[in-house]
PDB file of N, CA and C in Angstrom:
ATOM      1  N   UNK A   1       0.833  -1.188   0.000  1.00  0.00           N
ATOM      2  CA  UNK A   1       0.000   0.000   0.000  1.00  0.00           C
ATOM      3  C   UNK A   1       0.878   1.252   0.000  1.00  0.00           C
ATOM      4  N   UNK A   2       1.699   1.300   1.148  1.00  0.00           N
ATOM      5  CA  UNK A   2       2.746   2.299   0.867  1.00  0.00           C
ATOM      6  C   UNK A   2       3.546   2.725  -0.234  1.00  0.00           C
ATOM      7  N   UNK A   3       4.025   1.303  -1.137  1.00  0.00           N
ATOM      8  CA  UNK A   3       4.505   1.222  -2.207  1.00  0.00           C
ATOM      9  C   UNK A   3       3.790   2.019  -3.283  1.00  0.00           C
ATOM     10  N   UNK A   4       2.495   2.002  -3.364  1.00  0.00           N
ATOM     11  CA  UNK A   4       1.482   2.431  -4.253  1.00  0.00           C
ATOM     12  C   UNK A   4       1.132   3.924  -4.186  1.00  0.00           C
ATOM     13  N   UNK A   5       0.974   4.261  -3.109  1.00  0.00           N
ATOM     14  CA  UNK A   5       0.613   5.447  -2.488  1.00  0.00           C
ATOM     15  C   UNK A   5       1.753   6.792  -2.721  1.00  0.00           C
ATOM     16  N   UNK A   6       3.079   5.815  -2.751  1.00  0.00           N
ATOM     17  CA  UNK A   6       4.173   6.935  -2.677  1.00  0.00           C
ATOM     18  C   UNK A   6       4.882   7.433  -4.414  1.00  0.00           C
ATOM     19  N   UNK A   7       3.996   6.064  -5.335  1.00  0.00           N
ATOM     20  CA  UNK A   7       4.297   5.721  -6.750  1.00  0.00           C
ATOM     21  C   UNK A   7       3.274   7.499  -7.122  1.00  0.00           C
ATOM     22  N   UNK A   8       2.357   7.745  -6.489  1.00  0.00           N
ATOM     23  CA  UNK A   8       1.824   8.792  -7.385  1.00  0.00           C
ATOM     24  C   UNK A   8       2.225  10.220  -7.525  1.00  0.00           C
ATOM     25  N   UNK A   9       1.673  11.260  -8.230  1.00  0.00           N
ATOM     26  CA  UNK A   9       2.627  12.126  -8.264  1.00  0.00           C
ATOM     27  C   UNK A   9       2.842  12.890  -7.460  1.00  0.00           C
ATOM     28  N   UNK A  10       3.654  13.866  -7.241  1.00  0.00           N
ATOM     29  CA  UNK A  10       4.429  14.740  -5.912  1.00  0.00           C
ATOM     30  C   UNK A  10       2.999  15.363  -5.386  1.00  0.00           C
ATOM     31  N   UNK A  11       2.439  16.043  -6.517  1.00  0.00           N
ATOM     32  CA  UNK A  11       1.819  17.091  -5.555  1.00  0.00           C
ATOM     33  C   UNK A  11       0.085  16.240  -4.553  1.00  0.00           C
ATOM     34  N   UNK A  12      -0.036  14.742  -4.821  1.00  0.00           N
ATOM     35  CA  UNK A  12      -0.439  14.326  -4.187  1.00  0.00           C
ATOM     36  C   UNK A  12      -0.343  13.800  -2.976  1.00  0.00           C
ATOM     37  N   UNK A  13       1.091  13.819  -3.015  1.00  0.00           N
ATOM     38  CA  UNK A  13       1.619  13.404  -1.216  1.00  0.00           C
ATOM     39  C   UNK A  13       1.788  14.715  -0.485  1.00  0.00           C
ATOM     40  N   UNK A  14       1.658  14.031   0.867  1.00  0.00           N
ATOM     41  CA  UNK A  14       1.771  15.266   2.006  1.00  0.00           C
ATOM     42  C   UNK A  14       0.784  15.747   2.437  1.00  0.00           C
ATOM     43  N   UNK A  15      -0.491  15.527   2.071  1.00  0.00           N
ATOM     44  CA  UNK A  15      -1.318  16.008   2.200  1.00  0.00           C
ATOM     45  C   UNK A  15      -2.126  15.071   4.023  1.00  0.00           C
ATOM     46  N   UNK A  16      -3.280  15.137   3.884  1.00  0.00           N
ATOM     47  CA  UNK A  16      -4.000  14.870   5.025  1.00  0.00           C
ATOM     48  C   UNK A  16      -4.059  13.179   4.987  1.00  0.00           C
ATOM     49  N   UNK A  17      -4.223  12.874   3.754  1.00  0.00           N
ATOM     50  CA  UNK A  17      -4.744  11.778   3.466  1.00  0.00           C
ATOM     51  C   UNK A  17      -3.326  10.365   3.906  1.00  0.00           C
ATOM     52  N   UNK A  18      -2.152  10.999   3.514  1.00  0.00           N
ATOM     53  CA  UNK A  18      -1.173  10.326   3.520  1.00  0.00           C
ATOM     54  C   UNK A  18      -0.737  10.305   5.087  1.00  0.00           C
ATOM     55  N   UNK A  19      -1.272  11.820   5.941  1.00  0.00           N
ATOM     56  CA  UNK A  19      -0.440  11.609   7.245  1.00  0.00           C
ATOM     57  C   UNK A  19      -1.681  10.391   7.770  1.00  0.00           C
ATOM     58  N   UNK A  20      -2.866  10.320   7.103  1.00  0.00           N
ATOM     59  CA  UNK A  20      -3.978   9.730   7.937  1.00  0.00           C
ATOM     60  C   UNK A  20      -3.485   7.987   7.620  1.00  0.00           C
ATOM     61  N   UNK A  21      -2.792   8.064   6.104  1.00  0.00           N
ATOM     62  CA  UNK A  21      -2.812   6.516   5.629  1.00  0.00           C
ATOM     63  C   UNK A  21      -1.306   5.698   6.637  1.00  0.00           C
ATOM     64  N   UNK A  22      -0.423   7.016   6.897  1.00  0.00           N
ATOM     65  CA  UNK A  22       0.697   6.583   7.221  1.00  0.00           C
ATOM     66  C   UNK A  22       0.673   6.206   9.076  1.00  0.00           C
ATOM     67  N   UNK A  23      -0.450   6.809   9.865  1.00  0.00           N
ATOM     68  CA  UNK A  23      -0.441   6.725  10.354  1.00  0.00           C
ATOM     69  C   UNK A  23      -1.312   5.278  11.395  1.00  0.00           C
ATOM     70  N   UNK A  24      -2.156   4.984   9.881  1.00  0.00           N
ATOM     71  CA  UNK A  24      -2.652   3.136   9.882  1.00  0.00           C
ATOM     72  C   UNK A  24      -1.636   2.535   9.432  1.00  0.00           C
ATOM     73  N   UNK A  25      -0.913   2.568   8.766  1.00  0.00           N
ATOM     74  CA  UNK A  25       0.575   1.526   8.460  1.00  0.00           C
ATOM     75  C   UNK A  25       1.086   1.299   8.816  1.00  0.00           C
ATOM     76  N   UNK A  26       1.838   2.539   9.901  1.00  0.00           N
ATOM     77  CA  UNK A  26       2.803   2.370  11.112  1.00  0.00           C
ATOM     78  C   UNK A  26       1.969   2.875  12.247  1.00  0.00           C
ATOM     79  N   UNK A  27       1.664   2.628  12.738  1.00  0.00           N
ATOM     80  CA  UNK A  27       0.583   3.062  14.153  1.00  0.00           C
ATOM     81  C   UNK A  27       1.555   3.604  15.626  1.00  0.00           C
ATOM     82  N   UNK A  28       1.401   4.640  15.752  1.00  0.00           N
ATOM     83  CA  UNK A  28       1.887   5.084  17.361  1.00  0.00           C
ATOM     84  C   UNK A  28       0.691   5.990  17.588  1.00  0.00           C
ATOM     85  N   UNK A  29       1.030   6.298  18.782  1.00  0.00           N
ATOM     86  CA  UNK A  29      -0.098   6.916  19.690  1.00  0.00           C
ATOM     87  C   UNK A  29       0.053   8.666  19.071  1.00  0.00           C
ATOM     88  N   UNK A  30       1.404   9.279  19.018  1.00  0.00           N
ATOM     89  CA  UNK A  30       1.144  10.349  18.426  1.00  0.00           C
ATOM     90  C   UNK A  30       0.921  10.467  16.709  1.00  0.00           C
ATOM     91  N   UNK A  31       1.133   9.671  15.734  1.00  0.00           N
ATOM     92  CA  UNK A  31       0.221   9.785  14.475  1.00  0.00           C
ATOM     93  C   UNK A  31      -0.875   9.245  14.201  1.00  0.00           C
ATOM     94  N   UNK A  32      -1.663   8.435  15.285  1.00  0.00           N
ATOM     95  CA  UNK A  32      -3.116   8.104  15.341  1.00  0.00           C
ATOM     96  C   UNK A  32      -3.611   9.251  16.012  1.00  0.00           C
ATOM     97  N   UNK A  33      -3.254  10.232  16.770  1.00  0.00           N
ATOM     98  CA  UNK A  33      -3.925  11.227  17.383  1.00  0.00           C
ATOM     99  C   UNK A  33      -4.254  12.209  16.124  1.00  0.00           C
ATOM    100  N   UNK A  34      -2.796  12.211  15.238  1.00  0.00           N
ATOM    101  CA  UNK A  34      -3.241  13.207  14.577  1.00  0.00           C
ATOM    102  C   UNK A  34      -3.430  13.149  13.887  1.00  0.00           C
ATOM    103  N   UNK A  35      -4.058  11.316  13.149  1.00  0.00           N
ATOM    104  CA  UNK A  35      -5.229  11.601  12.129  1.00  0.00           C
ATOM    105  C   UNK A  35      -6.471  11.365  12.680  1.00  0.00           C
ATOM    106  N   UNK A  36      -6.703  11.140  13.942  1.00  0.00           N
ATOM    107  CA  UNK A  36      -8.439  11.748  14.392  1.00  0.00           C
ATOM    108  C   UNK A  36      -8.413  12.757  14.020  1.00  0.00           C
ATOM    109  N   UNK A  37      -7.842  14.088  14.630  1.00  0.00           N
ATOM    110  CA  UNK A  37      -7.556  15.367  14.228  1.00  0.00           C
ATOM    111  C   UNK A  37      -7.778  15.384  12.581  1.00  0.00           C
ATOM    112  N   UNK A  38      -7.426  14.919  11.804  1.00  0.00           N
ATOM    113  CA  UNK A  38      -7.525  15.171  10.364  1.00  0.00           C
ATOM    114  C   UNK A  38      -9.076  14.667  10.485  1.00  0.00           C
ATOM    115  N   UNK A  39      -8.569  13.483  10.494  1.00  0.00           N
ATOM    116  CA  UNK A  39     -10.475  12.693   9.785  1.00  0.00           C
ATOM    117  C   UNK A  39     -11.602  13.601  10.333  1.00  0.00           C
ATOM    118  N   UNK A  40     -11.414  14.618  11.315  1.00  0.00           N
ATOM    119  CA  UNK A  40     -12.128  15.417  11.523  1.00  0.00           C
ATOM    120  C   UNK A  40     -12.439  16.368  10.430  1.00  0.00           C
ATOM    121  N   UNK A  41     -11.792  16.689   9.620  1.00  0.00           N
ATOM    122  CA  UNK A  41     -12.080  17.654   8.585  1.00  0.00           C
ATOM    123  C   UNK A  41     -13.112  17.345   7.422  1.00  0.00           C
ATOM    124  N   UNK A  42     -13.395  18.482   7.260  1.00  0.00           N
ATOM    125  CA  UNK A  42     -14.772  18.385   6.010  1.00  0.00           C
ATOM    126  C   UNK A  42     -14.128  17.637   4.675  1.00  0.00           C
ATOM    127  N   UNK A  43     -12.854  17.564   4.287  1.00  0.00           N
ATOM    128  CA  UNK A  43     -12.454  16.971   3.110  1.00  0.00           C
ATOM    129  C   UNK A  43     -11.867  15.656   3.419  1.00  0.00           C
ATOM    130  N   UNK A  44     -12.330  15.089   4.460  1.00  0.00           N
ATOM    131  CA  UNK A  44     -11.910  13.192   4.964  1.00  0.00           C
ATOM    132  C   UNK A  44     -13.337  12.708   4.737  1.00  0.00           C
ATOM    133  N   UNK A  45     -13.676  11.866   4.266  1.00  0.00           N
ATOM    134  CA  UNK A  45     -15.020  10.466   4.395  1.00  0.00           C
ATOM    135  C   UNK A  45     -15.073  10.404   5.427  1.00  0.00           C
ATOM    136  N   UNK A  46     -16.164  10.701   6.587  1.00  0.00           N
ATOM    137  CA  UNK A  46     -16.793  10.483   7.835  1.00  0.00           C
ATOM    138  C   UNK A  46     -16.249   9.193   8.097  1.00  0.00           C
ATOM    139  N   UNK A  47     -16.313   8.210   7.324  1.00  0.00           N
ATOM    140  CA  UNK A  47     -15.925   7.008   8.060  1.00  0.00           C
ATOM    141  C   UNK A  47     -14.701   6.847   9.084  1.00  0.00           C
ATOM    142  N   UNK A  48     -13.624   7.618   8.455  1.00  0.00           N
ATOM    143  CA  UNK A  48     -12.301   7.456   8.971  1.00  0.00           C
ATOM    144  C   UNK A  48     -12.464   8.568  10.345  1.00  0.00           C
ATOM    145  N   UNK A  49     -13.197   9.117  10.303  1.00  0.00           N
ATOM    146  CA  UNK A  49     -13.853   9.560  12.170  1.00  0.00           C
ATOM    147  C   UNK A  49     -13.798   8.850  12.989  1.00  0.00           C
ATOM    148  N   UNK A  50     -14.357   7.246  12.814  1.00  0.00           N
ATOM    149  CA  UNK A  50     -14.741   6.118  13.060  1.00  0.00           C
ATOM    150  C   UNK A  50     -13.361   5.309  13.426  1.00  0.00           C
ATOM    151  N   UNK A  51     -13.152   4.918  12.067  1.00  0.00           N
ATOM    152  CA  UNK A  51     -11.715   4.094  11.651  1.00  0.00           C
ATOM    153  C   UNK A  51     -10.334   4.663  12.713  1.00  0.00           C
ATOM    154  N   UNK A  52     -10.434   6.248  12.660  1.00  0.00           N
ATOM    155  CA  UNK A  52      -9.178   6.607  13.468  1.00  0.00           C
ATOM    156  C   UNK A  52      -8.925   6.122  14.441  1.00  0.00           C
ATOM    157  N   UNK A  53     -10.251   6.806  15.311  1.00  0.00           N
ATOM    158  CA  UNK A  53     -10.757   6.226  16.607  1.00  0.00           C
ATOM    159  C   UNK A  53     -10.468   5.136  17.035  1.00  0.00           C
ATOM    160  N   UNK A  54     -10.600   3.927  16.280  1.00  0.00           N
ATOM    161  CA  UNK A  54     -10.845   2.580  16.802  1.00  0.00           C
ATOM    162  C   UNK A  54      -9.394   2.243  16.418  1.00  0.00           C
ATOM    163  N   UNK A  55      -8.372   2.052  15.819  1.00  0.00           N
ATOM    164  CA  UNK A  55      -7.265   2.264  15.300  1.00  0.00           C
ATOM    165  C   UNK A  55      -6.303   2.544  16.646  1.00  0.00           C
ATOM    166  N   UNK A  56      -6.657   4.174  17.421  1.00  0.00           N
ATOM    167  CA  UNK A  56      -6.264   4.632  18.591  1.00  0.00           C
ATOM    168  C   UNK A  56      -6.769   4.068  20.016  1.00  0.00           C
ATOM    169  N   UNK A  57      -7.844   3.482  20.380  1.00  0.00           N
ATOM    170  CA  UNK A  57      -8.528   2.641  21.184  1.00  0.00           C
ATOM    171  C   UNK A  57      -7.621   1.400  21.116  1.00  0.00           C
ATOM    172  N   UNK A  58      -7.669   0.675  19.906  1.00  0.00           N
ATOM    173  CA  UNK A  58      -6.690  -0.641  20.174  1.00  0.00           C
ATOM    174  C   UNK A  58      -5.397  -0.229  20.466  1.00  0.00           C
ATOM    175  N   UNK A  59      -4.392   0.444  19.756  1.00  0.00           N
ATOM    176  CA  UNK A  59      -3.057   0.780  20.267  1.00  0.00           C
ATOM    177  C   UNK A  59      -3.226   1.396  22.255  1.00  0.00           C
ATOM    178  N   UNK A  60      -3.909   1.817  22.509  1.00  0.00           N
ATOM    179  CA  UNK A  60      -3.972   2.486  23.919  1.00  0.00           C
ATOM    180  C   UNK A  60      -4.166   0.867  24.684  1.00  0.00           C
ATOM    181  N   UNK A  61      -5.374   0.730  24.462  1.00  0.00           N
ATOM    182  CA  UNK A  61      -5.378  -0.845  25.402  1.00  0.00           C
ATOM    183  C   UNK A  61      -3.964  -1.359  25.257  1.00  0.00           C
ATOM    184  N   UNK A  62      -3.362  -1.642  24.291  1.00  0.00           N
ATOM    185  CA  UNK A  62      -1.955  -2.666  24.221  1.00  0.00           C
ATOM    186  C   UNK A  62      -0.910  -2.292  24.847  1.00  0.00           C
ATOM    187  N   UNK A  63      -1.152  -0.637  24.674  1.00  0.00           N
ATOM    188  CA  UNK A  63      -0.360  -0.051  25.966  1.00  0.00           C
ATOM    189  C   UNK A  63      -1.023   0.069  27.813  1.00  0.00           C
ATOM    190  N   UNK A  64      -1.932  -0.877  27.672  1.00  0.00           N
ATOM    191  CA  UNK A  64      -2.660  -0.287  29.137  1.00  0.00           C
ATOM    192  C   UNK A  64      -3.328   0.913  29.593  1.00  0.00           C
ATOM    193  N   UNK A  65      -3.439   1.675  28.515  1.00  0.00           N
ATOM    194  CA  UNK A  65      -4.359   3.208  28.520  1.00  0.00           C
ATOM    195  C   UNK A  65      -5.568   2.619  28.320  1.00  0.00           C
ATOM    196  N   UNK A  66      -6.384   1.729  29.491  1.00  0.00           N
ATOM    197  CA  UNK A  66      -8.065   1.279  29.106  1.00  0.00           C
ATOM    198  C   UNK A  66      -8.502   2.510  29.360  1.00  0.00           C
ATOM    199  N   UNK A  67      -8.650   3.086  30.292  1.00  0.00           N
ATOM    200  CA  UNK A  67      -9.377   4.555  30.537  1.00  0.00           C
ATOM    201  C   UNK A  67      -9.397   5.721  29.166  1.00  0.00           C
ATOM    202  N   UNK A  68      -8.200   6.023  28.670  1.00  0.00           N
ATOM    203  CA  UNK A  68      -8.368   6.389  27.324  1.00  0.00           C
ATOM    204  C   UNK A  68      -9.033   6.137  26.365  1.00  0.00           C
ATOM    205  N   UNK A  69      -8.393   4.571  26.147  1.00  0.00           N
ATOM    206  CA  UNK A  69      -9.022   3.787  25.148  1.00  0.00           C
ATOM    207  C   UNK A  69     -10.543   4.241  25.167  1.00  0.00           C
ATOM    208  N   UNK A  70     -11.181   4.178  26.692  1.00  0.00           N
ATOM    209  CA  UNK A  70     -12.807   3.844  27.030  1.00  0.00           C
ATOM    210  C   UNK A  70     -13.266   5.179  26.205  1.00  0.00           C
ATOM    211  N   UNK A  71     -12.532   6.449  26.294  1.00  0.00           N
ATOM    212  CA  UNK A  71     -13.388   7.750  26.051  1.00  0.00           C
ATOM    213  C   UNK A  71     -13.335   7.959  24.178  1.00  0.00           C
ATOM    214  N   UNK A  72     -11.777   7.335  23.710  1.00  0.00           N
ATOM    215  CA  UNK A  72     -11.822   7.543  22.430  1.00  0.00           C
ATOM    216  C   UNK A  72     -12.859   6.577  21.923  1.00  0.00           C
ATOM    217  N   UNK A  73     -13.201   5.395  22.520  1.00  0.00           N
ATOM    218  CA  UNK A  73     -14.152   4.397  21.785  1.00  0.00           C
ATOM    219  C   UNK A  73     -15.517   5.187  21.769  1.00  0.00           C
ATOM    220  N   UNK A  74     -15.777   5.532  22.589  1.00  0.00           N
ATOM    221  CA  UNK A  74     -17.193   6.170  23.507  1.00  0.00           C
ATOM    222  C   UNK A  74     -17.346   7.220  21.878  1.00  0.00           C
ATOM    223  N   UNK A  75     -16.354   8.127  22.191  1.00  0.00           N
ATOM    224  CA  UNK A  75     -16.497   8.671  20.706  1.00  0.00           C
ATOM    225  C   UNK A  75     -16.924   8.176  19.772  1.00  0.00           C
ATOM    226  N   UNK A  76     -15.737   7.116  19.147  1.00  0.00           N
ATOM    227  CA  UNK A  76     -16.163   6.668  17.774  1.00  0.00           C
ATOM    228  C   UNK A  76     -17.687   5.683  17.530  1.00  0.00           C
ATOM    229  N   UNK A  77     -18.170   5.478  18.871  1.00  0.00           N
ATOM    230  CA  UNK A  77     -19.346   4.880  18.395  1.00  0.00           C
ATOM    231  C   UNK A  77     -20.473   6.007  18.580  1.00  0.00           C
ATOM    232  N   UNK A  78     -20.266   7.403  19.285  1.00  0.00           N
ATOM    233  CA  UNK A  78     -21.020   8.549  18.484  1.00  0.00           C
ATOM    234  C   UNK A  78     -21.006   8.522  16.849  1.00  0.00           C
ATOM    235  N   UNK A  79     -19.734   8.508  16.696  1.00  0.00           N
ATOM    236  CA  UNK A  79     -19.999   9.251  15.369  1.00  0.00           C
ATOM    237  C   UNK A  79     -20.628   7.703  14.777  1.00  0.00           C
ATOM    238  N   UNK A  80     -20.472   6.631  15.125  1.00  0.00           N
ATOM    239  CA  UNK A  80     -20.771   5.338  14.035  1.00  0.00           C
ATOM    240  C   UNK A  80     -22.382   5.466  13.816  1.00  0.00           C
ATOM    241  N   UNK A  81     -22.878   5.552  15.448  1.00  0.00           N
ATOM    242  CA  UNK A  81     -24.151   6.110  15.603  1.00  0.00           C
ATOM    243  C   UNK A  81     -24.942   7.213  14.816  1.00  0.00           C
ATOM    244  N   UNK A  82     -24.279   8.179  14.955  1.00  0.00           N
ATOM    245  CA  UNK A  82     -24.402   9.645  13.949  1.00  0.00           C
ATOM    246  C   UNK A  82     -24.439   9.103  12.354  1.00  0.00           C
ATOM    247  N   UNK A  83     -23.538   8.705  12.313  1.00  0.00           N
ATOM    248  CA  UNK A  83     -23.686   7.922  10.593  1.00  0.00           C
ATOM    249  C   UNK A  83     -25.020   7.029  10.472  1.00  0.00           C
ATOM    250  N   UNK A  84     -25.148   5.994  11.301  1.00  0.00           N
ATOM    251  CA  UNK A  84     -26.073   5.006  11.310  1.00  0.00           C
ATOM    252  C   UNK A  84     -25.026   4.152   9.886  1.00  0.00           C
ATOM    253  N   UNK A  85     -24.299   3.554  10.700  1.00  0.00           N
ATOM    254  CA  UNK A  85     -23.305   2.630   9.490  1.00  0.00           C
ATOM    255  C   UNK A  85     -23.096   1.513  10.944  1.00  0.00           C
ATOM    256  N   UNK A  86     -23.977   0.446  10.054  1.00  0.00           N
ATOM    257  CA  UNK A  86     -24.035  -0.525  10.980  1.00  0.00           C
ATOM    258  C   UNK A  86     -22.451  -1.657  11.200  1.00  0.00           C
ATOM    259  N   UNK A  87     -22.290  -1.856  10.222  1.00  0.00           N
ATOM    260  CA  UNK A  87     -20.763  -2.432  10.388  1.00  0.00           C
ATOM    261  C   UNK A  87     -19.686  -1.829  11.431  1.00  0.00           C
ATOM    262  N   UNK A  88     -18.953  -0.640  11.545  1.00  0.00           N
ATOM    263  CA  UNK A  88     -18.760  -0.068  12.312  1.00  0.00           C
ATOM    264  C   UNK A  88     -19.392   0.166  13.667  1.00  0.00           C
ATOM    265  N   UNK A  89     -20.821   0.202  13.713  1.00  0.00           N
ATOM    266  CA  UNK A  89     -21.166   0.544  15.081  1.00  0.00           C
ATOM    267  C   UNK A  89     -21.024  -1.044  15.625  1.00  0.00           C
ATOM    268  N   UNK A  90     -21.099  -2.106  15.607  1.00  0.00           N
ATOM    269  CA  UNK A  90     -20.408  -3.664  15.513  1.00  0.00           C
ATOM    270  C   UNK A  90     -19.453  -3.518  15.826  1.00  0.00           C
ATOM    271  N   UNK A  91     -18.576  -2.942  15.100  1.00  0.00           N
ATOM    272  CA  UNK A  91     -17.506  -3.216  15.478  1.00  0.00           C
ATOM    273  C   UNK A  91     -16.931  -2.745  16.354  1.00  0.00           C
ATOM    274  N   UNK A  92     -17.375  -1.094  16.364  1.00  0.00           N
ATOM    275  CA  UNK A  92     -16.908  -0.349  17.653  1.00  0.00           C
ATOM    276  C   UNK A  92     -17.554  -1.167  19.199  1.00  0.00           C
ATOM    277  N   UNK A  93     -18.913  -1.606  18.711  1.00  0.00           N
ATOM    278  CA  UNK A  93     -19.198  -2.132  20.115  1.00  0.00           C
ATOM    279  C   UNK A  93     -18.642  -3.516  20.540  1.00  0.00           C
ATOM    280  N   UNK A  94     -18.228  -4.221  19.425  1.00  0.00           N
ATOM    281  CA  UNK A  94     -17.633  -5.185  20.218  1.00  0.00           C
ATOM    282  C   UNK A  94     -16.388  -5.586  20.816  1.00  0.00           C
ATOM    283  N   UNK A  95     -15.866  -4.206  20.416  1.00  0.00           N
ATOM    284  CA  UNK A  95     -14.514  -3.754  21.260  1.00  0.00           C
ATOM    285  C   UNK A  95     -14.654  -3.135  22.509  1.00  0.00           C
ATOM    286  N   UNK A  96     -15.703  -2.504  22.396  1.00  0.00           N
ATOM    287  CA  UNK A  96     -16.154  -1.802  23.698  1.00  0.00           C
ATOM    288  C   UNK A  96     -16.137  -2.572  25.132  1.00  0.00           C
TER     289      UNK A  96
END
């Protein structure tokens, strides 16, 4: 995916999309924060509101941040809710 992503042309990288993709590829706690922060924006697919969220919830549990984990999940099944996108709200809840 990375391979693919980095094949296209310049002025498509760098943008929101890549810190959001790079930050599901390689996962830490500070570039999953800051693509919630992105997927928040009007030019991300609502889904990845969702996707970030749950993305940052699992890395926190693995580190022992359940209390975190609990409030970012709590979130993302607002917004799964807010969507009414049943796959996701599943999934968020059965992590919950």
């Amino acid at each position: 995916v990375r391979a693919g992503w980095l094949a296209q042309p310049e002025q498509l990288l760098g943008d929101a999309w890549w810190s959001i993709l790079d930050a599901l590829l390689v996962p830490s706690g500070p570039a999953l924060r800051a693509a919630v922060d992105l997927a928040d924006s009007d030019d991300v697919p609502v889904i990845f509101r969702v996707t970030t969220r749950l993305e940052l919830a699992w890395l926190l549990v693995g580190a022992g941040e359940r209390v975190e984990a609990a409030a970012v999940l709590r979130h993302a099944l607002q917004e799964a809710e807010r969507l009414g996108h049943v796959p996701l709200l599943r999934i968020v809840s059965g992590f919950s």
